[in-house]
Protein backbone atom coordinates (compact mmCIF):
# COMPACT_ATOMS: atom_id res chain seq x y z
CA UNK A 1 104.77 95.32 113.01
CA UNK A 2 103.72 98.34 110.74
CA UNK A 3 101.22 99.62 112.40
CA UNK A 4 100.28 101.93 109.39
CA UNK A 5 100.12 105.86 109.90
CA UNK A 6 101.98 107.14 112.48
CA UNK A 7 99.17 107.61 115.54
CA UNK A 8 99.94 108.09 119.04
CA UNK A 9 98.56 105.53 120.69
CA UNK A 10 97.97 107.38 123.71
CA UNK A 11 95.28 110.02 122.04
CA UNK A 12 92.74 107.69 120.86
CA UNK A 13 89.00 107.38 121.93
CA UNK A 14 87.75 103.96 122.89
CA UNK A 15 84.81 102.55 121.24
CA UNK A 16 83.15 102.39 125.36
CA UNK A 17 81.71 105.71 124.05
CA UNK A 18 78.30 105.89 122.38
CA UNK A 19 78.34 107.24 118.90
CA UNK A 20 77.24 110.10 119.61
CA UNK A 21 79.16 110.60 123.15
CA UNK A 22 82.45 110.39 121.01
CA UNK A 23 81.48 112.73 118.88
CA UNK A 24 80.50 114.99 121.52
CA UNK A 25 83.66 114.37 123.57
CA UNK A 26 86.10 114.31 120.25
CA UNK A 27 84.36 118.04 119.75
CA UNK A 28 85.21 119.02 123.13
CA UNK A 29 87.67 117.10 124.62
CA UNK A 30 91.52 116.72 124.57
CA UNK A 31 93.60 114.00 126.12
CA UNK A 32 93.73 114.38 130.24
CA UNK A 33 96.13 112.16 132.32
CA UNK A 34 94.04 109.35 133.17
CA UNK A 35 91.11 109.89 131.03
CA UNK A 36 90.19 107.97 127.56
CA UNK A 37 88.91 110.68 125.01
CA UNK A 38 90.86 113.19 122.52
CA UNK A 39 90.74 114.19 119.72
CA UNK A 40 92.93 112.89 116.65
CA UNK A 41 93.80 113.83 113.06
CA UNK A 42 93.63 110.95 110.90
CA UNK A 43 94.07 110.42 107.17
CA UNK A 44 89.89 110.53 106.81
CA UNK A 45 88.97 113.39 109.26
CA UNK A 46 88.46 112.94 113.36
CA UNK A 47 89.29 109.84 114.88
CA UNK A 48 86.23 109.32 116.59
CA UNK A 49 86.78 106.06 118.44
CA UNK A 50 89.24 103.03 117.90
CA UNK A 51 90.74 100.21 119.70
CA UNK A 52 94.01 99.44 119.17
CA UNK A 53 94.27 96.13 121.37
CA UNK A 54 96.99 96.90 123.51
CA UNK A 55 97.31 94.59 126.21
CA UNK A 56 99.12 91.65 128.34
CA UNK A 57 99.49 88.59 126.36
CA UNK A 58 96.05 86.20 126.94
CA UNK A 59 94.43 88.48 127.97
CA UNK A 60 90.58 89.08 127.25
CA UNK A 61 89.60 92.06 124.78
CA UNK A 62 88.68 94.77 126.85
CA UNK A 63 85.03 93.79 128.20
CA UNK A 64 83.92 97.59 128.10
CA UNK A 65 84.20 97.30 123.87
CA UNK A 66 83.35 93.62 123.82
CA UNK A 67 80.36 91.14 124.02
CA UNK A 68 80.54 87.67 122.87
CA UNK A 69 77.70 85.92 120.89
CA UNK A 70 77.32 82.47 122.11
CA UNK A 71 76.16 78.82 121.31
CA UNK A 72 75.81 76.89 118.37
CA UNK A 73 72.38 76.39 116.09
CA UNK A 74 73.90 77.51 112.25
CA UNK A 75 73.47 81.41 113.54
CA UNK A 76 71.05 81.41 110.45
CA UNK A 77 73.64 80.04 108.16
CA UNK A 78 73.97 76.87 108.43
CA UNK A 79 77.48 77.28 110.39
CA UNK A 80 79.26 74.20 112.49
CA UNK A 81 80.79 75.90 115.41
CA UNK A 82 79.78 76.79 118.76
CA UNK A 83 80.91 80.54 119.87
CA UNK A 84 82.61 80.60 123.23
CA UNK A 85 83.82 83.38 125.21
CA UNK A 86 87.11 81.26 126.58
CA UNK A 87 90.42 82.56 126.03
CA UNK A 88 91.19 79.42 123.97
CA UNK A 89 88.54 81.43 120.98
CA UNK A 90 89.76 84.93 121.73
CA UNK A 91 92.77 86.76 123.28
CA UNK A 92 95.18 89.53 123.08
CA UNK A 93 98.99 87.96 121.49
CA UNK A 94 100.39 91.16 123.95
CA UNK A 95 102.09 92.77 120.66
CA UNK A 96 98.87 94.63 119.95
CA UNK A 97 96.65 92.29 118.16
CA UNK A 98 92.99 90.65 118.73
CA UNK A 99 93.37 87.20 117.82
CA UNK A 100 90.23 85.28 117.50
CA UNK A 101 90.85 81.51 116.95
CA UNK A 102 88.62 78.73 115.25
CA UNK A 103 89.68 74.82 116.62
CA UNK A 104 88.57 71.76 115.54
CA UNK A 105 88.00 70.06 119.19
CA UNK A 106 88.79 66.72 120.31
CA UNK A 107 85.18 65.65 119.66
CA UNK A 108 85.52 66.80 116.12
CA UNK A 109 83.02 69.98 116.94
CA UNK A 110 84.60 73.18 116.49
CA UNK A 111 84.89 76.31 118.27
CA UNK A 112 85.01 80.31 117.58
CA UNK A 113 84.43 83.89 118.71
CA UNK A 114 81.78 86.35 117.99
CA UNK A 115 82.81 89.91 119.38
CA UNK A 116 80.56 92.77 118.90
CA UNK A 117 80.29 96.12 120.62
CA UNK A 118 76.42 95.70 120.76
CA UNK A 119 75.29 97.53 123.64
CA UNK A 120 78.42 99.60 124.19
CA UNK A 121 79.06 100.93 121.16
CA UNK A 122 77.80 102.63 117.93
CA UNK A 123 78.85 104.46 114.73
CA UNK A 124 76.71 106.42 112.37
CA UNK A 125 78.21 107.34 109.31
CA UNK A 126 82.22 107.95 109.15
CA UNK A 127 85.55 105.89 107.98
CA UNK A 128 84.87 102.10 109.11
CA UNK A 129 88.02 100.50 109.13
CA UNK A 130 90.00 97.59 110.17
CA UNK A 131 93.51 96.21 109.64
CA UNK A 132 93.17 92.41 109.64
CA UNK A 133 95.10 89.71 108.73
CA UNK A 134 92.49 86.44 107.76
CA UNK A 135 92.65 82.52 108.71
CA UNK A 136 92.69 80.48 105.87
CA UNK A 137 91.66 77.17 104.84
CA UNK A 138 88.15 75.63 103.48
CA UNK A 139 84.98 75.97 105.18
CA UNK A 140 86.78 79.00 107.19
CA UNK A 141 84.96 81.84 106.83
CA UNK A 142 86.29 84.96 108.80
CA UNK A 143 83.96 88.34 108.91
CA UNK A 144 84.18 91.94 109.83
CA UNK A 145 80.92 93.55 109.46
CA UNK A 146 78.07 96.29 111.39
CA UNK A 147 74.27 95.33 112.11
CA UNK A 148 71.63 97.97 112.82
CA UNK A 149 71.25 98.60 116.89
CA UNK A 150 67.24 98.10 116.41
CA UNK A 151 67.65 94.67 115.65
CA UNK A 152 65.82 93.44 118.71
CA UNK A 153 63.30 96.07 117.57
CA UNK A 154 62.73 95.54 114.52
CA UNK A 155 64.41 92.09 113.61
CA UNK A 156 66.99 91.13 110.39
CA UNK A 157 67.05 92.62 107.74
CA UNK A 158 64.76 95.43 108.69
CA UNK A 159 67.92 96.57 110.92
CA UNK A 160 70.23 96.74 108.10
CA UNK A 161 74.01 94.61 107.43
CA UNK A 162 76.94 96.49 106.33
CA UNK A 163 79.40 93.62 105.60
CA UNK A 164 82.87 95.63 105.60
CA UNK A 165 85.05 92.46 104.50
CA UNK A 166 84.06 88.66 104.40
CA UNK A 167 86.25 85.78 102.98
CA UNK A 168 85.32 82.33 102.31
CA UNK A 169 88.07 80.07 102.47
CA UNK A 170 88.37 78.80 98.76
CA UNK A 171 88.91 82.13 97.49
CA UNK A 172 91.78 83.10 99.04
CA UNK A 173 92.27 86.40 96.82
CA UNK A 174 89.46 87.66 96.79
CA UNK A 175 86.99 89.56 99.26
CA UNK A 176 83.27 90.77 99.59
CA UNK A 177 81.45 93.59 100.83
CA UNK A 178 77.55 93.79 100.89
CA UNK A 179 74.52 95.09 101.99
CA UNK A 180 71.46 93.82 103.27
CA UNK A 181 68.36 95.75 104.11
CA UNK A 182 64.44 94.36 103.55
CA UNK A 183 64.21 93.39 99.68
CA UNK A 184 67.76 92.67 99.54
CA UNK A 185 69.28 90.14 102.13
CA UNK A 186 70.56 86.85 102.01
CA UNK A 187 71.65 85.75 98.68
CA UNK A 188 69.97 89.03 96.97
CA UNK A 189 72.38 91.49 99.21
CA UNK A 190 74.03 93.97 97.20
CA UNK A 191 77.75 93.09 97.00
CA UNK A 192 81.04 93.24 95.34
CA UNK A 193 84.11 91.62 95.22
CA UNK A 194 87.77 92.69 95.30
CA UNK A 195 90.79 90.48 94.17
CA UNK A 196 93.91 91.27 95.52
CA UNK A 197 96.20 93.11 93.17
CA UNK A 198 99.18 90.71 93.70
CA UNK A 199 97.47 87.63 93.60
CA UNK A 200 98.44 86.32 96.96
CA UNK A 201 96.02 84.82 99.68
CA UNK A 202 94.79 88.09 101.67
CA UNK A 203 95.44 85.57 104.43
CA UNK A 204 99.59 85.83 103.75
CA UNK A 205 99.45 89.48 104.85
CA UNK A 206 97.53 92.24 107.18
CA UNK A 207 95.43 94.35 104.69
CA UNK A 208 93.39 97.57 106.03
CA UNK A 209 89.54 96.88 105.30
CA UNK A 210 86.84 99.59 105.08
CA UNK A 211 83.92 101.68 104.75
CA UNK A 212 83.71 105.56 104.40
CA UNK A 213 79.20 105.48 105.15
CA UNK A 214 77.20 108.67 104.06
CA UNK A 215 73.73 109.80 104.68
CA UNK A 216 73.55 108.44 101.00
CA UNK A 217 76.23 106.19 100.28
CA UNK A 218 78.38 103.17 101.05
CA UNK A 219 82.10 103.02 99.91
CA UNK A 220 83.96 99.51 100.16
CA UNK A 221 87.83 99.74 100.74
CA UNK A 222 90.58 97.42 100.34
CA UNK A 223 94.37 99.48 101.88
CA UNK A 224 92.69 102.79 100.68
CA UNK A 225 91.49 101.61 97.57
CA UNK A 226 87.87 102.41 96.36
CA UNK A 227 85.71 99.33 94.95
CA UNK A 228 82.33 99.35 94.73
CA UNK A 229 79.66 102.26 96.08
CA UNK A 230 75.84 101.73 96.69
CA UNK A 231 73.91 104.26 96.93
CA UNK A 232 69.94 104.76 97.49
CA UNK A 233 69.18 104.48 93.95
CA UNK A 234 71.00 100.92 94.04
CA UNK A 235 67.93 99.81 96.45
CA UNK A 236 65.39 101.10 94.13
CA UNK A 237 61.94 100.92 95.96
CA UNK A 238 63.30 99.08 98.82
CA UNK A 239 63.66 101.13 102.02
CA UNK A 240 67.65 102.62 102.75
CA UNK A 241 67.85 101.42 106.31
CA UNK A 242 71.52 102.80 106.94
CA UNK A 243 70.57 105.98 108.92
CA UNK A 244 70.75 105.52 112.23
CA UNK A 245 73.36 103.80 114.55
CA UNK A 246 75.23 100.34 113.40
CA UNK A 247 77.38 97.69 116.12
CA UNK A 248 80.46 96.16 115.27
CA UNK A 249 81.41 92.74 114.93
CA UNK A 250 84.30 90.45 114.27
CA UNK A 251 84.29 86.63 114.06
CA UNK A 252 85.67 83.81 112.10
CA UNK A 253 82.86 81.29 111.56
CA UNK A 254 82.87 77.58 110.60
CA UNK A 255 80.88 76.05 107.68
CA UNK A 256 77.97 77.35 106.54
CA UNK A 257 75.91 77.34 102.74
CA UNK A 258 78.10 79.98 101.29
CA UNK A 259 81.95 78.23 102.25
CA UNK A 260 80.81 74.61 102.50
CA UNK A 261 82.29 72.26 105.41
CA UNK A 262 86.00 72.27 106.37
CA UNK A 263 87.70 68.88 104.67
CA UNK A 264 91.20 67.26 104.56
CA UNK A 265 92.77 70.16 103.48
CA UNK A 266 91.61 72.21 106.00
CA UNK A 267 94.04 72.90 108.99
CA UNK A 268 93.12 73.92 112.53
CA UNK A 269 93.97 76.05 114.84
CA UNK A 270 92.70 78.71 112.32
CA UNK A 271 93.48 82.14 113.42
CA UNK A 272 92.25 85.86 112.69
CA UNK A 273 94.53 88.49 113.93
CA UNK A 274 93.35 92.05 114.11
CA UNK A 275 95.72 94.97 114.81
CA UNK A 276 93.16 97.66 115.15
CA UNK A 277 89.82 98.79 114.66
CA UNK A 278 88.86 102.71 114.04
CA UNK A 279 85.84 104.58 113.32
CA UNK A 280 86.76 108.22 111.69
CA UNK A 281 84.66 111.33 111.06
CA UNK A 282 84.69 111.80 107.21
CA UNK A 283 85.46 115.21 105.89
């Protein structure tokens, strides 16, 4: 499997580090035997934490990254499936990929994953990035994307919603990124869309998703390539609520307003495969 530039595995940080802990320890540290922080060029500046989901095959994702959301209820959405932390919804394959796994059930309910590295870990600002390659199918509706860590402060949207990459299943070649903050959330999120150059379903094929996040800006990326930036301005009145530390979370949800109900068409086991996730200081 390409496993795009040429990193040594063994010198990456893992996202078990605070934001600002891997900073700290990326500015300070190199790779020990038996310890997990360095400090590593990469194509957008200092890798400052990444996990590159290395493991035995069925395995869980490595519970010092990882949290599962859980239970059913439409998470606000309107969504069909209940979010388990089995093996059955989320495993490692053992060649280095996450694969998170919605299945229609012998009941006819369906079931998912929700990771997120809320409570673990956080990035603020930096190179956002994620090489994934999507399920398929409508109603499927797979998501990479960052909420603010004050959420159970503050509540949603107040906390902010950086939506690196979502897909709904009857657009297979194209892709969204948006955010949401008060004033603009829900269907009035700032977003764009990118259409993959060849045409194909981004589903055929691992693509790298992205974000490079400034003190003022927001940069969507498709395999390095620049679509859309919002910028303070672009919120107008509205408050900028994408200054302080963001969580991480992957899923593949089922249903829901925006992708509509799986039908005939749709076949299950549906399956989201990701090879890596990295968070990069921006030069």
């Amino acid at each position: 499997m390409d496993q795009g530039p040429a990193f040594d595995r063994r010198r990456f940080v893992t996202l078990g580090l605070t934001g600002a802990a891997a900073t700290a320890a990326a500015a300070t540290s190199a790779l020990l035997p038996g310890t997990a922080t360095a400090r590593a060029a990469t194509a957008a500046g200092t890798l400052l934490a990444a996990d590159e989901f290395d493991g035995a095959a069925g395995s869980a994702p490595n519970p010092g990254i990882w949290r599962f959301d859980l239970g059913a209820g439409g998470w606000g959405n309107g969504e069909l499936e209940t979010y388990t932390d089995s093996r059955r919804n989320s495993q490692l394959d053992g060649t280095g990929n996450l694969v998170i796994t919605a299945r229609r059930e012998a009941d006819g309910t369906y079931t998912s994953a929700r990771l997120k590295s809320e409570g673990t870990y956080t990035a603020q600002y930096g190179r956002v990035e994620a090489r994934i390659k999507i399920p398929r199918g409508q109603g499927i509706w797979p998501a990479f994307w960052m909420l603010g860590a004050d959420i159970g402060q503050v509540g949603w949207p107040a906390c902010g919603e950086i939506d690196v990459m979502e897909n709904v299943g009857y657009e297979p070649a194209l892709v969204h990124g948006t955010v949401h903050g008060p004033g603009y959330s829900g269907a009035n999120g700032i977003s764009a869309t990118y259409r993959n150059p060849s045409g194909a379903a981004f589903a055929d094929d691992f693509h790298v998703f992205g974000v490079d996040w400034r003190p003022d800006s927001i940069t969507w990326t498709v395999d390095g390539t620049a679509y859309r930036t919002v910028t303070r301005a672009d919120v107008g009145s509205n408050p900028w609520v994408f200054d302080g530390p963001f969580f991480v979370i992957l899923n593949v949800a089922v249903g829901g307003g925006w992708p509509g109900s799986p039908d005939a068409t749709t076949r299950f086991p549906q399956q989201m495969l990701v090879d890596w996730v990295r968070v990069s200081q921006l030069d």
